[in-house]
N, C-alpha and C. Protein backbone atom coordinates (compact mmCIF):
# COMPACT_ATOMS: atom_id res chain seq x y z
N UNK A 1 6.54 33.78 -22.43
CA UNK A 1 7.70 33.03 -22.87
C UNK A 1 8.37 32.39 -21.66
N UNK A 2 8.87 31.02 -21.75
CA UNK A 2 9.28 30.39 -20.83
C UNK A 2 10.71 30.68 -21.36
N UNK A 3 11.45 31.18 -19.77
CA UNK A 3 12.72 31.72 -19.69
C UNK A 3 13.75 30.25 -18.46
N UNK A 4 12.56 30.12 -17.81
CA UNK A 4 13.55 28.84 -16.57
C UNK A 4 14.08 27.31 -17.44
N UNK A 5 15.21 27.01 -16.90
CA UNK A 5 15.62 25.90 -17.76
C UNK A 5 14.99 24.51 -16.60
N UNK A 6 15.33 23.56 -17.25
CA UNK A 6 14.96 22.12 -16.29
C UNK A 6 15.89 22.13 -14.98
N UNK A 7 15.22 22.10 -13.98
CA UNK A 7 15.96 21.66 -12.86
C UNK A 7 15.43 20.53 -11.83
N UNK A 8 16.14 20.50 -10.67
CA UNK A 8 15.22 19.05 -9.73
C UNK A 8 14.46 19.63 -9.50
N UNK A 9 13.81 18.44 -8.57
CA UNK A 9 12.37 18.34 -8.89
C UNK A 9 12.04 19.34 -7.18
N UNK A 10 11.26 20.28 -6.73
CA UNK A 10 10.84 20.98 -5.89
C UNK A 10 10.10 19.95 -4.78
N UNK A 11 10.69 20.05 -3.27
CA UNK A 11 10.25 19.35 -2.93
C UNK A 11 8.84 19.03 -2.34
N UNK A 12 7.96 19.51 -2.58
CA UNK A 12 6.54 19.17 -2.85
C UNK A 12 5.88 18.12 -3.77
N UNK A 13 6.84 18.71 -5.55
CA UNK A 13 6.43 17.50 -6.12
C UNK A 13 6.83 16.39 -6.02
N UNK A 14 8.37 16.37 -5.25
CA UNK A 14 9.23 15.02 -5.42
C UNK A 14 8.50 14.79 -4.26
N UNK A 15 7.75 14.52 -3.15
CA UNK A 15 6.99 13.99 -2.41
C UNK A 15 5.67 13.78 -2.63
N UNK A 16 4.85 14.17 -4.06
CA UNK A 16 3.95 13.95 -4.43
C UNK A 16 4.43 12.65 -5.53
N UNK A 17 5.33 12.84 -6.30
CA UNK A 17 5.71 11.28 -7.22
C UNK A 17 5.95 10.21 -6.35
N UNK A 18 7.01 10.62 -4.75
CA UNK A 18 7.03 9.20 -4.67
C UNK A 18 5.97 8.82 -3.41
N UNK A 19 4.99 9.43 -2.87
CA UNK A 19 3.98 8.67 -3.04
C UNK A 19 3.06 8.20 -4.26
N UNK A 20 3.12 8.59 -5.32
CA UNK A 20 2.71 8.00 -6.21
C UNK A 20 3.34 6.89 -6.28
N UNK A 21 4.64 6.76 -6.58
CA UNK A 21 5.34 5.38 -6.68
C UNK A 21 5.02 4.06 -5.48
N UNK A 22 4.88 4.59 -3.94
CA UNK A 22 4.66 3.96 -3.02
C UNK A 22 3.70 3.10 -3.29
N UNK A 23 2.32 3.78 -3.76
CA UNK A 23 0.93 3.63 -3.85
C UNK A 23 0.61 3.06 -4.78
N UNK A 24 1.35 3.03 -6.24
CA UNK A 24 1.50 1.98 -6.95
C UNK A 24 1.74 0.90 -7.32
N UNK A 25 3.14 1.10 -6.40
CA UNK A 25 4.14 -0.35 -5.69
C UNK A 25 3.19 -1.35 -5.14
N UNK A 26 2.60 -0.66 -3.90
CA UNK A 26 1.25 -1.78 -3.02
C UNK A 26 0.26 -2.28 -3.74
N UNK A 27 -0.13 -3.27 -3.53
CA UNK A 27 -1.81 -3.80 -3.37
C UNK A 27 -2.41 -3.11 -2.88
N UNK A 28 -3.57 -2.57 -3.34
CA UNK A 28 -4.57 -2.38 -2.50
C UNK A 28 -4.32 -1.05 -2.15
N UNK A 29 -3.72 0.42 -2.30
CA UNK A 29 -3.87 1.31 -2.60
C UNK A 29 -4.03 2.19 -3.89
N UNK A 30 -4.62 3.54 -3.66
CA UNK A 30 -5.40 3.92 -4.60
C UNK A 30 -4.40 4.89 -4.97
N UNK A 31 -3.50 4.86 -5.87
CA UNK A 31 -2.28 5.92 -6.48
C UNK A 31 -3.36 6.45 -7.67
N UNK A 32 -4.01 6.26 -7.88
CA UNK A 32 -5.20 7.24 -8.92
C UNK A 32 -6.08 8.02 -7.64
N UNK A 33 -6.13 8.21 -6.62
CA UNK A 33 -7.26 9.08 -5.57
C UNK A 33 -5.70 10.30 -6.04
N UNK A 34 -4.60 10.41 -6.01
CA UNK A 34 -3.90 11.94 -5.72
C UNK A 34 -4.10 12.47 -6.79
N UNK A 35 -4.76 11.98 -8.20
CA UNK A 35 -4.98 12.95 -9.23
C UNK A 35 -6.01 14.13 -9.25
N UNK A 36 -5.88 15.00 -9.72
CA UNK A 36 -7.13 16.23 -9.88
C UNK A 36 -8.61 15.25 -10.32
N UNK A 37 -9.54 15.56 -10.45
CA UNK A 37 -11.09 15.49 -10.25
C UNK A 37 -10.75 15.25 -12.04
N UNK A 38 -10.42 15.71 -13.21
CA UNK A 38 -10.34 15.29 -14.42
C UNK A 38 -8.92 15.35 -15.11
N UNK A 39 -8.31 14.15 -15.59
CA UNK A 39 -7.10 13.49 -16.02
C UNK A 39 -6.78 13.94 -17.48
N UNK A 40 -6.32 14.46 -18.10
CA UNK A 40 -6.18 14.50 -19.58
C UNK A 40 -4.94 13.48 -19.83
N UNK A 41 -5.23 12.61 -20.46
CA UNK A 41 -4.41 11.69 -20.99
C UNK A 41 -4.27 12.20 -22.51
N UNK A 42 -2.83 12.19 -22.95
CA UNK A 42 -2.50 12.73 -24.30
C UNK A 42 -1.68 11.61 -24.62
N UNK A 43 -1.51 11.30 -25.99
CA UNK A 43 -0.39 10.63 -27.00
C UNK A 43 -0.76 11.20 -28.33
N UNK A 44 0.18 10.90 -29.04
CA UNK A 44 0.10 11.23 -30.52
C UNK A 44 -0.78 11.02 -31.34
N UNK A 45 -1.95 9.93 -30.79
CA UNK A 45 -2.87 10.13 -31.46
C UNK A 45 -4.14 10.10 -30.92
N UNK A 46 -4.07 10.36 -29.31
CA UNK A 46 -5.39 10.55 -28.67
C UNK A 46 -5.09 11.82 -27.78
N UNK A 47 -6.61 12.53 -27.56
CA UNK A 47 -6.23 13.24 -25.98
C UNK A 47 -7.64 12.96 -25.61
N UNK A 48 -7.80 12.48 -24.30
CA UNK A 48 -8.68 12.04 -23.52
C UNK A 48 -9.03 12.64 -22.01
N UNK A 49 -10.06 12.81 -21.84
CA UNK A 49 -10.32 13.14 -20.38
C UNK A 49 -11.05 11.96 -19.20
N UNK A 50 -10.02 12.12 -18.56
CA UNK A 50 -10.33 10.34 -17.61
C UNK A 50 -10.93 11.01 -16.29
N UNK A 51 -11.88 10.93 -15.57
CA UNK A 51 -11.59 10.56 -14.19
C UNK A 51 -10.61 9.87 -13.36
N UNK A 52 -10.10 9.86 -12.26
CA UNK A 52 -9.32 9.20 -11.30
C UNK A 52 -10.12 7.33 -11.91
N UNK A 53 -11.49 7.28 -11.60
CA UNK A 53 -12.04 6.23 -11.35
C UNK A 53 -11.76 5.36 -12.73
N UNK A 54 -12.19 6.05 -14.06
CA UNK A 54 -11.94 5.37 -15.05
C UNK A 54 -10.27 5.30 -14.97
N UNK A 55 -9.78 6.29 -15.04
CA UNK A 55 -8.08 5.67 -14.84
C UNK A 55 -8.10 4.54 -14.10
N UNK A 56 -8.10 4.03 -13.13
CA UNK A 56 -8.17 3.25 -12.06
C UNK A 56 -9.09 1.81 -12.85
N UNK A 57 -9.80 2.30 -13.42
CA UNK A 57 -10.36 0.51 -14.50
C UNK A 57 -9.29 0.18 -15.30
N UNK A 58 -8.91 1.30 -16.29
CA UNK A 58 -7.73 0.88 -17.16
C UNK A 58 -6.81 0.32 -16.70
N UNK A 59 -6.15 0.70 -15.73
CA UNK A 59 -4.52 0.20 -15.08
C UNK A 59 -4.74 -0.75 -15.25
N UNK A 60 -5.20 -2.00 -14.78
CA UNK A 60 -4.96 -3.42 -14.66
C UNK A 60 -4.79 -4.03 -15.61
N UNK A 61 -5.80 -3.74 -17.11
CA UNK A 61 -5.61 -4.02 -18.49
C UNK A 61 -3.75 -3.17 -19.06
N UNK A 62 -3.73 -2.37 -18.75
CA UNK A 62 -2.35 -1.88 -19.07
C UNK A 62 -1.33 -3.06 -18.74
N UNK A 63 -1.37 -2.71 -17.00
CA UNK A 63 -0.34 -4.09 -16.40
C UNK A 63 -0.55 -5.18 -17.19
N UNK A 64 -1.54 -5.76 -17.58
CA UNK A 64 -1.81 -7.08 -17.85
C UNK A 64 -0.67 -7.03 -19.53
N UNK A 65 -1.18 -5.88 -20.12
CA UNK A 65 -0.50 -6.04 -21.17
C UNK A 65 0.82 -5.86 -21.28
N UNK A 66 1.36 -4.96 -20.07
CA UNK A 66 2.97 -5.13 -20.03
C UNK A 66 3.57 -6.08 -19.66
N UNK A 67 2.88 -6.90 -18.94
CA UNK A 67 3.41 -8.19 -18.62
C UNK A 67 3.47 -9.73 -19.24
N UNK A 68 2.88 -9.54 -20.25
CA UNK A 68 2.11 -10.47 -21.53
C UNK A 68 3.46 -10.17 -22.39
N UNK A 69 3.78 -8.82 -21.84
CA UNK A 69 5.18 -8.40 -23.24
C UNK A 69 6.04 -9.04 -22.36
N UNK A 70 6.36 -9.25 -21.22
CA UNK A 70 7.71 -9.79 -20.60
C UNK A 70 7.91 -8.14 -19.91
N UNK A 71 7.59 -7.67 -19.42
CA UNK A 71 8.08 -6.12 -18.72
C UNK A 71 7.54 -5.91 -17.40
N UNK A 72 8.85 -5.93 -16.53
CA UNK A 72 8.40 -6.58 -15.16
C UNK A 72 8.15 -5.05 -14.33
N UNK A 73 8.29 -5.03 -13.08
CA UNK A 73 8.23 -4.01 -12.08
C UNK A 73 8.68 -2.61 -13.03
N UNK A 74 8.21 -1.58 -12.70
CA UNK A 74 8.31 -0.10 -13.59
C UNK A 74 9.14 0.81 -12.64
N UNK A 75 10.38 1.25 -12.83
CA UNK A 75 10.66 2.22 -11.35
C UNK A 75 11.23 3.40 -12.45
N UNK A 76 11.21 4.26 -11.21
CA UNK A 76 11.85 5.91 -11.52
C UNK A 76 13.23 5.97 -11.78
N UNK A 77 13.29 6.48 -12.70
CA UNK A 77 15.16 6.45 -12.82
C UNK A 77 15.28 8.02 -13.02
N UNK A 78 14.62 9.14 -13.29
CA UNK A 78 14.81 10.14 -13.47
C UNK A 78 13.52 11.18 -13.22
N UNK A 79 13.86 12.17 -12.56
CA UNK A 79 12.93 13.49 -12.81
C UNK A 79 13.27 14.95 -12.95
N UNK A 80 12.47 15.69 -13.56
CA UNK A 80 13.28 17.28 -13.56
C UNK A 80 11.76 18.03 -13.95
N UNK A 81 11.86 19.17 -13.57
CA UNK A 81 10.97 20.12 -14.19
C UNK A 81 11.05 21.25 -14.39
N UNK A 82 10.34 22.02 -15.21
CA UNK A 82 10.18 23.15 -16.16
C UNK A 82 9.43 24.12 -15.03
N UNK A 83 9.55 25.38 -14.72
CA UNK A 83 8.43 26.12 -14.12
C UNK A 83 8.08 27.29 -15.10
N UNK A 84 6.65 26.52 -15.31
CA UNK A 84 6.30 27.43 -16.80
C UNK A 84 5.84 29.25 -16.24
N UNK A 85 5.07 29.26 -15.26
CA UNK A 85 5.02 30.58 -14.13
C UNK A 85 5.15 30.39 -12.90
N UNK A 86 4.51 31.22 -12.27
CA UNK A 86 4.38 30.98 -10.78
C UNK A 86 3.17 30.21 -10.00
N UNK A 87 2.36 29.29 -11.23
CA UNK A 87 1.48 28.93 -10.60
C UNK A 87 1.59 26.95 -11.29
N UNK A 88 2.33 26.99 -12.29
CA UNK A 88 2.28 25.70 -13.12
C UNK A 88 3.82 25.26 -13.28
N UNK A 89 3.84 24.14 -13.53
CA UNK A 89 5.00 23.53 -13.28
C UNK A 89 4.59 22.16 -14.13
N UNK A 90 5.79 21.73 -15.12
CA UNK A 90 6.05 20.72 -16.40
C UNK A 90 6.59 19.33 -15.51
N UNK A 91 6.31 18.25 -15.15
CA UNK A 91 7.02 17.63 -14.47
C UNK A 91 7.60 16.39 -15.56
N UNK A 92 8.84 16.16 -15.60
CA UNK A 92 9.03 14.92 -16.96
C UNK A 92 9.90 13.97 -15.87
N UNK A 93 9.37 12.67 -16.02
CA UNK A 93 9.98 11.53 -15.55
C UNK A 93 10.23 10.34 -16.36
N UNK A 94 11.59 9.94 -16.58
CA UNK A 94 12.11 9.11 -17.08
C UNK A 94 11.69 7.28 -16.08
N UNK A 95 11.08 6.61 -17.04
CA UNK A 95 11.22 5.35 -16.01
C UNK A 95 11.60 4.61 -16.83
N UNK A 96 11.92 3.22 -16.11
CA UNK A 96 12.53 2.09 -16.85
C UNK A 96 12.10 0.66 -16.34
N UNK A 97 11.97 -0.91 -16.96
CA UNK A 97 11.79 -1.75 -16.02
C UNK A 97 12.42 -2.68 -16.76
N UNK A 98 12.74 -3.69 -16.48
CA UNK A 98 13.57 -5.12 -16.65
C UNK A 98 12.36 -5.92 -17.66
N UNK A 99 12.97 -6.47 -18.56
CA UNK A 99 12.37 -7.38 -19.40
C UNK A 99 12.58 -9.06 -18.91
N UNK A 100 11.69 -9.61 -19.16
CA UNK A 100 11.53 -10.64 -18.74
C UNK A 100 12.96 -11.94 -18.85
N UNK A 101 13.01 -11.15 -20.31
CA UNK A 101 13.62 -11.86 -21.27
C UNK A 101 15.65 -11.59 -21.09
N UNK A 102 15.56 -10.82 -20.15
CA UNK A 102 17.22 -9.78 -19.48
C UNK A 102 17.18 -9.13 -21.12
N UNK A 103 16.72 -8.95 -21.75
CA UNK A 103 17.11 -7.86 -22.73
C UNK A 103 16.89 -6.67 -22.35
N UNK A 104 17.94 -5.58 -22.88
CA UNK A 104 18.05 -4.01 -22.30
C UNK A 104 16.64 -3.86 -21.99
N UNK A 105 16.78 -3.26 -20.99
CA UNK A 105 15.38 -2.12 -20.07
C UNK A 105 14.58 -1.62 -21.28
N UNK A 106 13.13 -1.76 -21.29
CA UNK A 106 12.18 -0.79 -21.35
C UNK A 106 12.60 0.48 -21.00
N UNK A 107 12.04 1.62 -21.49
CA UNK A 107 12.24 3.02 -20.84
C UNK A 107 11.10 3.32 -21.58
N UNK A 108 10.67 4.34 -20.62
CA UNK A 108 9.16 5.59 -20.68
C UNK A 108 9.41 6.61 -20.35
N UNK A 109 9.00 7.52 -20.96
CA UNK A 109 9.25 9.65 -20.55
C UNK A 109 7.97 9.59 -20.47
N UNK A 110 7.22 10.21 -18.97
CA UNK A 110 6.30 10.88 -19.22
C UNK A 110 6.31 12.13 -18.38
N UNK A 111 5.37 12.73 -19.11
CA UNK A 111 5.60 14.53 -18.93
C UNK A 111 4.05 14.58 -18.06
N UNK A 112 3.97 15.00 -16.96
CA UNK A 112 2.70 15.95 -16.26
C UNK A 112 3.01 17.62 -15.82
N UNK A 113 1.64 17.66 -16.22
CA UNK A 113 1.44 19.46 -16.23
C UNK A 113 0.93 19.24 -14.61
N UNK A 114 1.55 19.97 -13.91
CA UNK A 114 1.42 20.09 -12.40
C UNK A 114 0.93 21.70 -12.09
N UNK A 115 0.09 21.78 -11.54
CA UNK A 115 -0.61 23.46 -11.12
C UNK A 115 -0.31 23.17 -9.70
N UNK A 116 0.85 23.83 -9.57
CA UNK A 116 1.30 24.07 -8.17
C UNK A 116 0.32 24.33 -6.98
N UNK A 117 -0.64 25.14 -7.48
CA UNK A 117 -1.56 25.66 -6.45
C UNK A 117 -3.02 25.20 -6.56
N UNK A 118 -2.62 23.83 -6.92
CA UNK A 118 -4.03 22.67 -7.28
C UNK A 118 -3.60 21.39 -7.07
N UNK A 119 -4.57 20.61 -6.74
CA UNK A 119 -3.94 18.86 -7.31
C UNK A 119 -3.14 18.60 -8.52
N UNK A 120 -1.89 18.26 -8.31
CA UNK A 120 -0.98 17.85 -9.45
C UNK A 120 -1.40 16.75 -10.46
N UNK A 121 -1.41 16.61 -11.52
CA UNK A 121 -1.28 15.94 -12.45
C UNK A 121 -2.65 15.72 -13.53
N UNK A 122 -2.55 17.08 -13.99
CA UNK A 122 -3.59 17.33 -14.76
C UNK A 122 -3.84 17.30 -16.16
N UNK A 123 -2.27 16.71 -16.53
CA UNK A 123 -2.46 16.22 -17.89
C UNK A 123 -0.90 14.88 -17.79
N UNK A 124 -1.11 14.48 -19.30
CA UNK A 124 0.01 13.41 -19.38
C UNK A 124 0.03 13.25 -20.73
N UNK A 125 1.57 12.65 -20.87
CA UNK A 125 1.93 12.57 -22.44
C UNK A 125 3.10 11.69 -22.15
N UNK A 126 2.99 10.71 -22.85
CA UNK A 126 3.82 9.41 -22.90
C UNK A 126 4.41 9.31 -24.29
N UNK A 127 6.08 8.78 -24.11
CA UNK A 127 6.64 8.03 -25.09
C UNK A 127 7.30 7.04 -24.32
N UNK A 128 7.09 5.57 -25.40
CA UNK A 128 7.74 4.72 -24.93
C UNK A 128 8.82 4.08 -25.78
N UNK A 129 9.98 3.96 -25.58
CA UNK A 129 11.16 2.99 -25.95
C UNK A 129 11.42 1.76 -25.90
N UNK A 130 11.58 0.80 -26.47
CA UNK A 130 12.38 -0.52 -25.78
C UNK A 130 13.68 -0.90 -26.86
């Protein structure tokens, strides 16, 4: 039974997101190399197991399609996490980005299962808002 409530983010992981964010931000770096060796991508009506590499084909078709919607640059507006034991850790990050169009922000929650004492980000589960 999980007894810990949400708190900030430990600083290991908050230096593992924002190089993620860094590495995303750039050209030409690989923000899919810091994932574990197999990705579980979840939503409500898929769960999938990606490699880093196939993640890394998809992105560009993603971007392409957020930007086709008018939904510009993606940044962090929030993080907190759950420590489910002493070895795993819930990470949920709130993001948001500007619409093309100045209509209210996009916003995204996504949740990664982080194994403290492994490569972080071994699963994912997305909802999105606009």
């Amino acid at each position: 039974m999980i007894t810990s409530a949400w708190s900030p983010l430990d600083p290991d992981i908050e230096a593992f997101i924002e190089d993620y964010d860094r590495r995303n931000a750039e050209q030409g770096t690989e923000a899919t190399a810091l994932f574990a060796p197999n990705f579980l991508a979840l939503d409500p009506a898929h769960a999938i197991a990606l490699t880093p590499a196939m993640l890394a084909a998809a992105l560009p078709a993603r971007r392409d399609m957020f930007a086709a919607a008018g939904v510009g640059a993606i940044h962090r507006a929030d993080a907190r996490q759950l420590r489910l034991d002493d070895q795993h850790t819930l990470v949920s990050i709130d993001w948001t980005a500007e619409r093309a169009d100045r209509d209210p922000c996009a916003s995204n929650r996504l949740s990664w299962y982080a194994a403290t004492r492994a490569p972080c980000a071994s699963s994912s589960t997305s909802t999105t808002t606009t």
